[in-house]
Protein backbone atom coordinates (compact mmCIF):
# COMPACT_ATOMS: atom_id res chain seq x y z
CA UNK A 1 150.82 92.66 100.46
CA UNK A 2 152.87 91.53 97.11
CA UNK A 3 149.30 91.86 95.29
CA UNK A 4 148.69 95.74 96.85
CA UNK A 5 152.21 96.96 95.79
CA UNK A 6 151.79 95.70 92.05
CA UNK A 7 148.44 97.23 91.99
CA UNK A 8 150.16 100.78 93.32
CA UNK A 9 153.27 100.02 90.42
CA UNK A 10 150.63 99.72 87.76
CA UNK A 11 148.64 102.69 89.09
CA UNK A 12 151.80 104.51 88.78
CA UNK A 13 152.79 103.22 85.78
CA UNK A 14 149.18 104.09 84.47
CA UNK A 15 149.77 107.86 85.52
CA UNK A 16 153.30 108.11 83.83
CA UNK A 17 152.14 106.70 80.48
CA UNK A 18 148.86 108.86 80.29
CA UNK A 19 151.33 112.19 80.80
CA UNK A 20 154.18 111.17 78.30
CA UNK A 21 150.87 110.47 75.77
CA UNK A 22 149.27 113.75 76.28
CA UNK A 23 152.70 115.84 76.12
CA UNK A 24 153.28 114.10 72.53
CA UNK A 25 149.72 114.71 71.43
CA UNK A 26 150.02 117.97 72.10
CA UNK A 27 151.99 119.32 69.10
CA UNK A 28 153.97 117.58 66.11
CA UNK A 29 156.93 119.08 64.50
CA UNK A 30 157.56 119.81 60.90
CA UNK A 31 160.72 120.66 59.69
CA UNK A 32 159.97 123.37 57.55
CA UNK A 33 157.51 125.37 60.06
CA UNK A 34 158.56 123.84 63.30
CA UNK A 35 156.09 122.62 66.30
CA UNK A 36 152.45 122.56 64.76
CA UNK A 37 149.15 122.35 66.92
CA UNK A 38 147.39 119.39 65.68
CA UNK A 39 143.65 118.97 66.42
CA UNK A 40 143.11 117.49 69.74
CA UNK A 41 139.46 115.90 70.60
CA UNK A 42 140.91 114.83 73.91
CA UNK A 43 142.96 116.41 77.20
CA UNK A 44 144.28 114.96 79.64
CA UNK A 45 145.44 117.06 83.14
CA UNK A 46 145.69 116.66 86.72
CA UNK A 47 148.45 116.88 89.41
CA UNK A 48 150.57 114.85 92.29
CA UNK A 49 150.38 116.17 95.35
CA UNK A 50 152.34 114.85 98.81
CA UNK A 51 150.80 116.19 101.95
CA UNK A 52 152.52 116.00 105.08
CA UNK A 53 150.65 116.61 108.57
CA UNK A 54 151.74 116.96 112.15
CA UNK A 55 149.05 116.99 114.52
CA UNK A 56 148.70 117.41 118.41
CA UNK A 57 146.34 119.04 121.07
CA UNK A 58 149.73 120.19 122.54
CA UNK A 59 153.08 120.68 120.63
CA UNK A 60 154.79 119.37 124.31
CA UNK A 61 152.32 116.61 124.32
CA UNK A 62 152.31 113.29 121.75
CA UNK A 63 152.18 113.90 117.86
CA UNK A 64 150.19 112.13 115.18
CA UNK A 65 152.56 112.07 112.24
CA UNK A 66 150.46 111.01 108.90
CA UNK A 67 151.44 111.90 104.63
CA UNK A 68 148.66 111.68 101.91
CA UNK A 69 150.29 111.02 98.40
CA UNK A 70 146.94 112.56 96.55
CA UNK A 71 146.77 112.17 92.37
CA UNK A 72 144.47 113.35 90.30
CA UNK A 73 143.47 112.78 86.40
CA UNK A 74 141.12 114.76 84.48
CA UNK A 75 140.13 113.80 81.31
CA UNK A 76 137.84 115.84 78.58
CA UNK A 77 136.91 114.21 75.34
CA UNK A 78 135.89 116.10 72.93
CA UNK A 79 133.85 114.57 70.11
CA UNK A 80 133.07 117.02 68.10
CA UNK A 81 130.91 120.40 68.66
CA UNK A 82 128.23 119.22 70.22
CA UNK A 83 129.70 116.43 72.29
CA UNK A 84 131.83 116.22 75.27
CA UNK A 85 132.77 113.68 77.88
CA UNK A 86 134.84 114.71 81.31
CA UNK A 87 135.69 112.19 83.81
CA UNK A 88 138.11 112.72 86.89
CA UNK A 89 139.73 110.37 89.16
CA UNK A 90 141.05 110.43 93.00
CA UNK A 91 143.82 108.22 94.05
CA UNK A 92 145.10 109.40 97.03
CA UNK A 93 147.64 106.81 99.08
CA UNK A 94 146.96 107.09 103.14
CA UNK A 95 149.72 106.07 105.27
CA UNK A 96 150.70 107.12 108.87
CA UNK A 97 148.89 106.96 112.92
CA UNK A 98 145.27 107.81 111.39
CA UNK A 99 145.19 105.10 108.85
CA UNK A 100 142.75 103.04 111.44
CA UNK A 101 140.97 105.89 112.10
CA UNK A 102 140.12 106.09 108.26
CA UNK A 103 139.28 102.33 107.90
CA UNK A 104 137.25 102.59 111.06
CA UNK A 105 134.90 105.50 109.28
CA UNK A 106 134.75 105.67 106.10
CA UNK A 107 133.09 108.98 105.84
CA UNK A 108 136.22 110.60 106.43
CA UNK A 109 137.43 109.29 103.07
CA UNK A 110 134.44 111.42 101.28
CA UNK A 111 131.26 112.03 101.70
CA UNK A 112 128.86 109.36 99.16
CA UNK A 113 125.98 110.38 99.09
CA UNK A 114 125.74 109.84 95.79
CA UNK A 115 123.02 107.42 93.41
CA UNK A 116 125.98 105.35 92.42
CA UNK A 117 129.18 104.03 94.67
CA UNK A 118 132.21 105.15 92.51
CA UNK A 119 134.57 104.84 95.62
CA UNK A 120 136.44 101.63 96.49
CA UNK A 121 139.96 101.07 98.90
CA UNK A 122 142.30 99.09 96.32
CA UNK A 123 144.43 97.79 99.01
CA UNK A 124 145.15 98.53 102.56
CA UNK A 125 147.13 97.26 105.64
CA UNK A 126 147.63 97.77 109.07
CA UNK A 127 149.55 101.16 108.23
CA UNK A 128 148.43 102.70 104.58
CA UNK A 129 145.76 103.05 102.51
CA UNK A 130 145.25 103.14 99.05
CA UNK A 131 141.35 104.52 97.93
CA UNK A 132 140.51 105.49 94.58
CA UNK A 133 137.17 107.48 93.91
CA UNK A 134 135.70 108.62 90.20
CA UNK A 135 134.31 112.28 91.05
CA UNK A 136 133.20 113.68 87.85
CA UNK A 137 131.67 111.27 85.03
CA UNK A 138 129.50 113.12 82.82
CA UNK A 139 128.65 113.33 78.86
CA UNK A 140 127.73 117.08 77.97
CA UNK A 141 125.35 117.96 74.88
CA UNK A 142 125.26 121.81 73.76
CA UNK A 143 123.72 123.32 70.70
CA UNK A 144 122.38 126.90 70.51
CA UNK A 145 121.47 128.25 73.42
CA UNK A 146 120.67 124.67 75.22
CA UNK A 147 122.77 122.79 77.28
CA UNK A 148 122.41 119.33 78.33
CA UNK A 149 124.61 117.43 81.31
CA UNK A 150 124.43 113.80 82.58
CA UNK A 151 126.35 111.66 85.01
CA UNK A 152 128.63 112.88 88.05
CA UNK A 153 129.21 116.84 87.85
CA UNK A 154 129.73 119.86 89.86
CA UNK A 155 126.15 122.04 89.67
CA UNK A 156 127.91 124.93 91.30
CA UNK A 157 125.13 127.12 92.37
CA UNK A 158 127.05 129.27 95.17
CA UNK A 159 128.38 132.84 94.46
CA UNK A 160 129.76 133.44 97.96
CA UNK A 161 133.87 132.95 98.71
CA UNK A 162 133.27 130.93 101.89
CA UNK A 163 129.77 129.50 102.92
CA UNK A 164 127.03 128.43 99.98
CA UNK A 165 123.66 128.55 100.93
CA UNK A 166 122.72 128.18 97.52
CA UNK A 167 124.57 125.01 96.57
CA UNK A 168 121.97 122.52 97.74
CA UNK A 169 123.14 119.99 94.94
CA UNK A 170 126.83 119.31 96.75
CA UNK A 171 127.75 121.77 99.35
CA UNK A 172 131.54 121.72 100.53
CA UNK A 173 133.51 122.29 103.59
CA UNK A 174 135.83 125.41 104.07
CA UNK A 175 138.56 123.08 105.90
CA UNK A 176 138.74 120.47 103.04
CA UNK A 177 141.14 122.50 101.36
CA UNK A 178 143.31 119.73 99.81
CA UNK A 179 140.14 118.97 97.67
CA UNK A 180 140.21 122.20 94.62
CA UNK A 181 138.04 120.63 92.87
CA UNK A 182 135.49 120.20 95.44
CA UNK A 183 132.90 117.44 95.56
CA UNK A 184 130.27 116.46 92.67
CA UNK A 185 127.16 114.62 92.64
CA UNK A 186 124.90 112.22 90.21
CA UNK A 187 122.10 114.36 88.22
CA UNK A 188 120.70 115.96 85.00
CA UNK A 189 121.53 119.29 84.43
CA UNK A 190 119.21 121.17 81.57
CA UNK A 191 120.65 124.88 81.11
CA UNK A 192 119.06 127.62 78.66
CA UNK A 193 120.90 130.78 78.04
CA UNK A 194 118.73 133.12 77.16
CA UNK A 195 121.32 136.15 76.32
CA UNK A 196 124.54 136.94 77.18
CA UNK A 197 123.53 138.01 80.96
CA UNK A 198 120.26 135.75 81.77
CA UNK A 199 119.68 132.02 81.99
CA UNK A 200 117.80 129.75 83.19
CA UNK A 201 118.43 125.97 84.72
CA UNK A 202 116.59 122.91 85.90
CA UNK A 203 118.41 120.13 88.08
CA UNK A 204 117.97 116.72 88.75
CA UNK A 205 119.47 114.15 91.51
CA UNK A 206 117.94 110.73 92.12
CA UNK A 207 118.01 109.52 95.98
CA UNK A 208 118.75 106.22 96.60
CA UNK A 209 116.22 106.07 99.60
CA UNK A 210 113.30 108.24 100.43
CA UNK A 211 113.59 111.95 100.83
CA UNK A 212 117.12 111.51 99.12
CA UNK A 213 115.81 113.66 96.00
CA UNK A 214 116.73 116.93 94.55
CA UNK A 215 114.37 118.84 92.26
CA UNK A 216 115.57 122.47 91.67
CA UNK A 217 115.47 125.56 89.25
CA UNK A 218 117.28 128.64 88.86
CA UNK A 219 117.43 131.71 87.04
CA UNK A 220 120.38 133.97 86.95
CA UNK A 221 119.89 137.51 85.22
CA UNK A 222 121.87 141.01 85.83
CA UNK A 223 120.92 144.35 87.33
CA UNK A 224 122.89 147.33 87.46
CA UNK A 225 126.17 146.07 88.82
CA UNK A 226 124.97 142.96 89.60
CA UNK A 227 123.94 139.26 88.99
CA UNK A 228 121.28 138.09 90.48
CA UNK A 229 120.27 134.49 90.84
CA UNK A 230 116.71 133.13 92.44
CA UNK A 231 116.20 129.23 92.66
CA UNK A 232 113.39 127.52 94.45
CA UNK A 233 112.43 123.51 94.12
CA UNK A 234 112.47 120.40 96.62
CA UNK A 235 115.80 119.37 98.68
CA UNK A 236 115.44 116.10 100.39
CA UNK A 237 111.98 116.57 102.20
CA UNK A 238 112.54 120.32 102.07
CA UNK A 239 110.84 122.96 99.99
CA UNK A 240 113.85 124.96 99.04
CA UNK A 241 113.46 128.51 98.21
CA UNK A 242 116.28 130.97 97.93
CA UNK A 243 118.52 133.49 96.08
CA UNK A 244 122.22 135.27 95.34
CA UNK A 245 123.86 138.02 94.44
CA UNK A 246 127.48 139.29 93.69
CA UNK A 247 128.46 142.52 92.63
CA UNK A 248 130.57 145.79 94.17
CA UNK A 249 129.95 148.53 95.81
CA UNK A 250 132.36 151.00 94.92
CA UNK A 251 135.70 149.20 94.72
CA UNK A 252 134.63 146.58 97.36
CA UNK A 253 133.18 143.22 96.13
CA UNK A 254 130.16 142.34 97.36
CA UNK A 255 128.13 138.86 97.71
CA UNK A 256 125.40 137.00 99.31
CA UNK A 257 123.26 134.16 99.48
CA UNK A 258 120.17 132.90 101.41
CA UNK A 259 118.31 130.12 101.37
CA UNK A 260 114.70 128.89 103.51
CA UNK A 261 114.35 124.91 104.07
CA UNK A 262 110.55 124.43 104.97
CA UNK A 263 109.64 120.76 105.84
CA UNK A 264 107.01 119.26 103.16
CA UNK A 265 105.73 117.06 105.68
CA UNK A 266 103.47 118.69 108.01
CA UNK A 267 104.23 122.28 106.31
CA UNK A 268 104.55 124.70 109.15
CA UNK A 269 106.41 128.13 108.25
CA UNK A 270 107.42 128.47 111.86
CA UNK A 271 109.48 125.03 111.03
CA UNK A 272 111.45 126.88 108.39
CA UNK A 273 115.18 126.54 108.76
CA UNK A 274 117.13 129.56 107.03
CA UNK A 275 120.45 130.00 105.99
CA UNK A 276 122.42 133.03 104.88
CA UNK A 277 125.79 134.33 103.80
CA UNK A 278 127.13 137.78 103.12
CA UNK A 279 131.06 139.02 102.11
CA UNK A 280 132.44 141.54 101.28
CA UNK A 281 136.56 141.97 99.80
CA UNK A 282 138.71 144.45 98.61
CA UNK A 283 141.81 144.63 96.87
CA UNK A 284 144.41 147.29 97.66
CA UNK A 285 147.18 148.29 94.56
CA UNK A 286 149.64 146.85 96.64
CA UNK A 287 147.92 143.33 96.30
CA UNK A 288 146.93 143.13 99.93
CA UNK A 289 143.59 141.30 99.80
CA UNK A 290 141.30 141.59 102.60
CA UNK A 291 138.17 139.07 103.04
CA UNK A 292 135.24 139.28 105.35
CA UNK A 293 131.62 136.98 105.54
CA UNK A 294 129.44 136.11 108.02
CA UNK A 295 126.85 132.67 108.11
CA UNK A 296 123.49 132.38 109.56
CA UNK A 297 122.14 128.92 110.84
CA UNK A 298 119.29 129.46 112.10
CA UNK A 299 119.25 125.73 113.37
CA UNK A 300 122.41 125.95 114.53
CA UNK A 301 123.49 125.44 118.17
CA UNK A 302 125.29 128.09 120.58
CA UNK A 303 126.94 125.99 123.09
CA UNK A 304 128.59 122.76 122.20
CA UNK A 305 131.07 120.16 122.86
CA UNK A 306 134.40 119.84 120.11
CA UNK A 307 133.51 118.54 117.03
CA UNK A 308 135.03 115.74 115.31
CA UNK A 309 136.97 115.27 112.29
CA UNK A 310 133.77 114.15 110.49
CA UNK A 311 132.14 117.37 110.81
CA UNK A 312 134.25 119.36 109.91
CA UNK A 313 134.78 117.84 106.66
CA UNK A 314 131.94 115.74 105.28
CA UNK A 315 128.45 115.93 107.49
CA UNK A 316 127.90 119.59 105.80
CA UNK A 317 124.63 121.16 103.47
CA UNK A 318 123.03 123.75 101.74
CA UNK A 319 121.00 123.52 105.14
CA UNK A 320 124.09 123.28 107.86
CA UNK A 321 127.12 124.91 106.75
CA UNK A 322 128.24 125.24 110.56
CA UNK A 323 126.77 123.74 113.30
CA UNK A 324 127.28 127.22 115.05
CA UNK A 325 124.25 129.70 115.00
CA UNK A 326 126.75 132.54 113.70
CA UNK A 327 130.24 132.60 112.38
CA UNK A 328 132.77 135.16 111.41
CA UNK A 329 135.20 134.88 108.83
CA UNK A 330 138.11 137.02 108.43
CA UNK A 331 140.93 136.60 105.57
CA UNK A 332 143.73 138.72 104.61
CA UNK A 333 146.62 137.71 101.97
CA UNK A 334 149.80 139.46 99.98
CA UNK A 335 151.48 138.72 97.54
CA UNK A 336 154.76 139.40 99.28
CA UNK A 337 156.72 138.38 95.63
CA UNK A 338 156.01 137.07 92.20
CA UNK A 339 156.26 133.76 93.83
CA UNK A 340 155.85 133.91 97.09
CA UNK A 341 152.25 134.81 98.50
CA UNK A 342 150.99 134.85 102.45
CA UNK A 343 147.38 133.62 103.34
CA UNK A 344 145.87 134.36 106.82
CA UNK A 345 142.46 133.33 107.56
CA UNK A 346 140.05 132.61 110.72
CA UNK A 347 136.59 131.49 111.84
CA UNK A 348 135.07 132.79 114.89
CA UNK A 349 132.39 131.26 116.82
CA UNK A 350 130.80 134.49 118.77
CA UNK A 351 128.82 132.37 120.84
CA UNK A 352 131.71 130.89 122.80
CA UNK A 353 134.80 132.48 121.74
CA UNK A 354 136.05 129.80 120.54
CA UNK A 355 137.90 130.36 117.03
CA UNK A 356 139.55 128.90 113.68
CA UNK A 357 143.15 130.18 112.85
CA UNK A 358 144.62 129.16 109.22
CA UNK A 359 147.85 130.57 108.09
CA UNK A 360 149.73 129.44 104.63
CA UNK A 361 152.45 130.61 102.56
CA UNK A 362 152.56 129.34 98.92
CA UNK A 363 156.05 129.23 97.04
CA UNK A 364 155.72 128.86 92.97
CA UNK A 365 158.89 126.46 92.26
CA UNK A 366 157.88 126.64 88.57
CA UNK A 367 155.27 126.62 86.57
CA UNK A 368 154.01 123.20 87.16
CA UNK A 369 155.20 123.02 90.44
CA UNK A 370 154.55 124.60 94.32
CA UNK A 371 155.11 124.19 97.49
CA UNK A 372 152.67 125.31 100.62
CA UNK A 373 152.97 125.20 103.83
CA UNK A 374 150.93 126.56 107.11
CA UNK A 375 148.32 124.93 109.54
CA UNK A 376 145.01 124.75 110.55
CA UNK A 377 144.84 125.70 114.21
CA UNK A 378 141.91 125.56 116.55
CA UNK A 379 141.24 127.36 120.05
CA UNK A 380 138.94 127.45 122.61
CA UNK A 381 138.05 126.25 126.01
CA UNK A 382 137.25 122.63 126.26
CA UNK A 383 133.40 122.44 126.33
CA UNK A 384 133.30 125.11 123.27
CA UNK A 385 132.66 124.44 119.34
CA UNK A 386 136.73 124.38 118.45
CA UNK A 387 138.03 123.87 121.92
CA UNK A 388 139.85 120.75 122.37
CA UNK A 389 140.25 119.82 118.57
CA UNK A 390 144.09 119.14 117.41
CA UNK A 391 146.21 121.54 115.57
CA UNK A 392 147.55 120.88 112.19
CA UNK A 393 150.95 121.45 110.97
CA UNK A 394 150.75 121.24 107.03
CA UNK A 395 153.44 120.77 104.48
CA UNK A 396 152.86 119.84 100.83
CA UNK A 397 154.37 119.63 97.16
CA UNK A 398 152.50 119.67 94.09
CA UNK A 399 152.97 119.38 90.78
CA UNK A 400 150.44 119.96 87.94
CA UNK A 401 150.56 118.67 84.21
């Protein structure tokens, strides 16, 4: 226990140091023309976050009280015009009634998936939880119009606001919303911009086991109002072909994706598995925001039992964005102040009725510093897709340097 509390003091200690270091490297003062800029090949950002959750199936009923102290360090090196180096860091402290429940699965700490095991719990006991996780790690080479990236990255491939059908490198889960940053994985990037509005890309990721590969390509260009992206290439044992868009139509945003998963083994069209998102959004000069999408899995499943935890956040792909056959998504937010804004969202499962309610109000303290707070509620009948799954009362502070 002694040994797991000096290891969290020199974590913190760690954190402290790096901040005071990059707020004096960030300027130097002369006396005859005050604060000067000096030439920085390095920053170094990130944020400390507390998150505190209530949970229950019903608020009469018992709760599962739980707080995630959550830190984050980005750092980009710069080594000179062609060279660059960014590597980012989890720490996030566990402790509360669900702590088991995270040692028990360990898939509910992240999804990895990836060629190398970056993740490790520093210490833990019968109550908390201390896991730290590197989630970027990647030296960049650009010169011209070529761009070169290797290691743990983001290949951010998705143009729609909710559901990606076109991220088949690391998809993400709409209810991981702690997690800004969203997940990364281990490949070669090669990217050639061929003007200002066209490119072109080729992606690698290794698989540690068979059928774990991804081989991909994808060209972006622009047409009238709007960019256009195709990509086709091989996704585990899938032949992956597929496509985006994003653009308006009149004042309203408009965006889509869809992608076809065809098995390479025994190739049968009539196996093909497709995928597909569409949104629209509009902004009225008020600042009232309104969001709508709608997902296609054509794999997915109309009746089901609850799902778990698990599901919701980590066991999601290009391929299975929901388990449901069809989802709605409605959003609608206002910025009621400067500094106070309202956020209203909700997925509905047609199928069953069953539905996904998630309201949050975000107060700017300063700058650096916010506080949200809101919920992630689930209804439904028992036997339905988010029947029976707890409700989540959400409070959390953050501060950003």
């Amino acid at each position: 226990m002694k040994q797991g509390i000096h290891k969290i003091l020199l974590l913190t200690g760690s954190l402290i140091f790096a901040v005071v270091q990059n707020t004096a490297a960030q300027g130097e003062v002369d006396s005859s023309q005050g604060t000067i800029e000096k030439t920085k090949h390095w920053v170094l950002n990130g944020y400390l976050k507390d998150l505190q959750s209530i949970q229950f199936t019903d608020i009469k009923k018992k709760w599962t009280l739980d707080n995630l102290v959550h830190n984050r360090l980005d750092l980009h090196w710069y080594a000179d015009s062609l060279w660059k180096i960014h590597v980012g860091v989890r720490n996030r402290l566990y402790y509360g009634e669900s702590v088991p429940l995270y040692k028990q699965n360990k898939k509910l700490l992240g999804a990895n998936n990836d060629f190398f095991d970056l993740s490790k719990t520093i210490v833990s006991g019968e109550s908390f939880l201390l896991h730290s996780t590197v989630d970027r790690a990647s030296v960049d080479f650009t010169k011209g119009k070529w761009q070169v990236t290797a290691g743990r990255q983001r290949i951010n491939w998705g143009v729609n606001l909710v559901w990606n059908p076109n991220d088949i490198f690391n998809a993400y889960s709409y209810f991981d919303f702690d997690y800004e940053e969203r997940p990364g994985t281990d490949a070669v990037r090669i990217q050639y911009y061929l003007n200002s509005t066209s490119s072109a890309e080729l992606a690698y990721k290794p698989g540690k086991h068979s059928g774990e590969t991804i081989l991909a390509g994808l060209y972006r260009f622009n047409k009238g109002s709007y960019d256009i992206q195709l990509l086709s290439g091989m996704m585990n044992n899938d032949l992956v072909i597929g496509g985006g868009w994003s653009g308006t139509l009149g004042q309203t945003g408009f965006n889509g994706e869809i992608t076809s998963f065809t098995p390479l083994k025994h190739f049968q069209l009539s196996k093909t598995i497709l995928s597909a998102s569409a949104g629209i959004n509009y902004t009225f000069p008020n600042s009232l925001y309104l969001h709508g999408a709608y997902l296609l899995n054509s794999a997915g499943i109309l009746h089901a039992d609850s799902l778990t935890a698990n599901l919701l956040l980590n066991n999601v792909s290009a391929k299975s964005l929901s388990p449901s056959r069809h989802s709605l998504f409605v959003e609608s937010a206002f910025q009621f102040t400067p500094l106070i804004r309202g956020d209203l969202a909700g997925i509905i499962n047609p199928s069953d009725g069953s539905f996904f309610a998630g309201p949050f109000i975000t107060f700017s303290l300063t700058n650096s510093m916010e506080l949200l707070t809101g919920g992630q509620l689930f209804f439904g009948k028992m036997n339905s897709l988010y029947g029976g799954y707890e409700k989540i009362i959400l409070l959390r502070f953050k501060w950003s340097f």
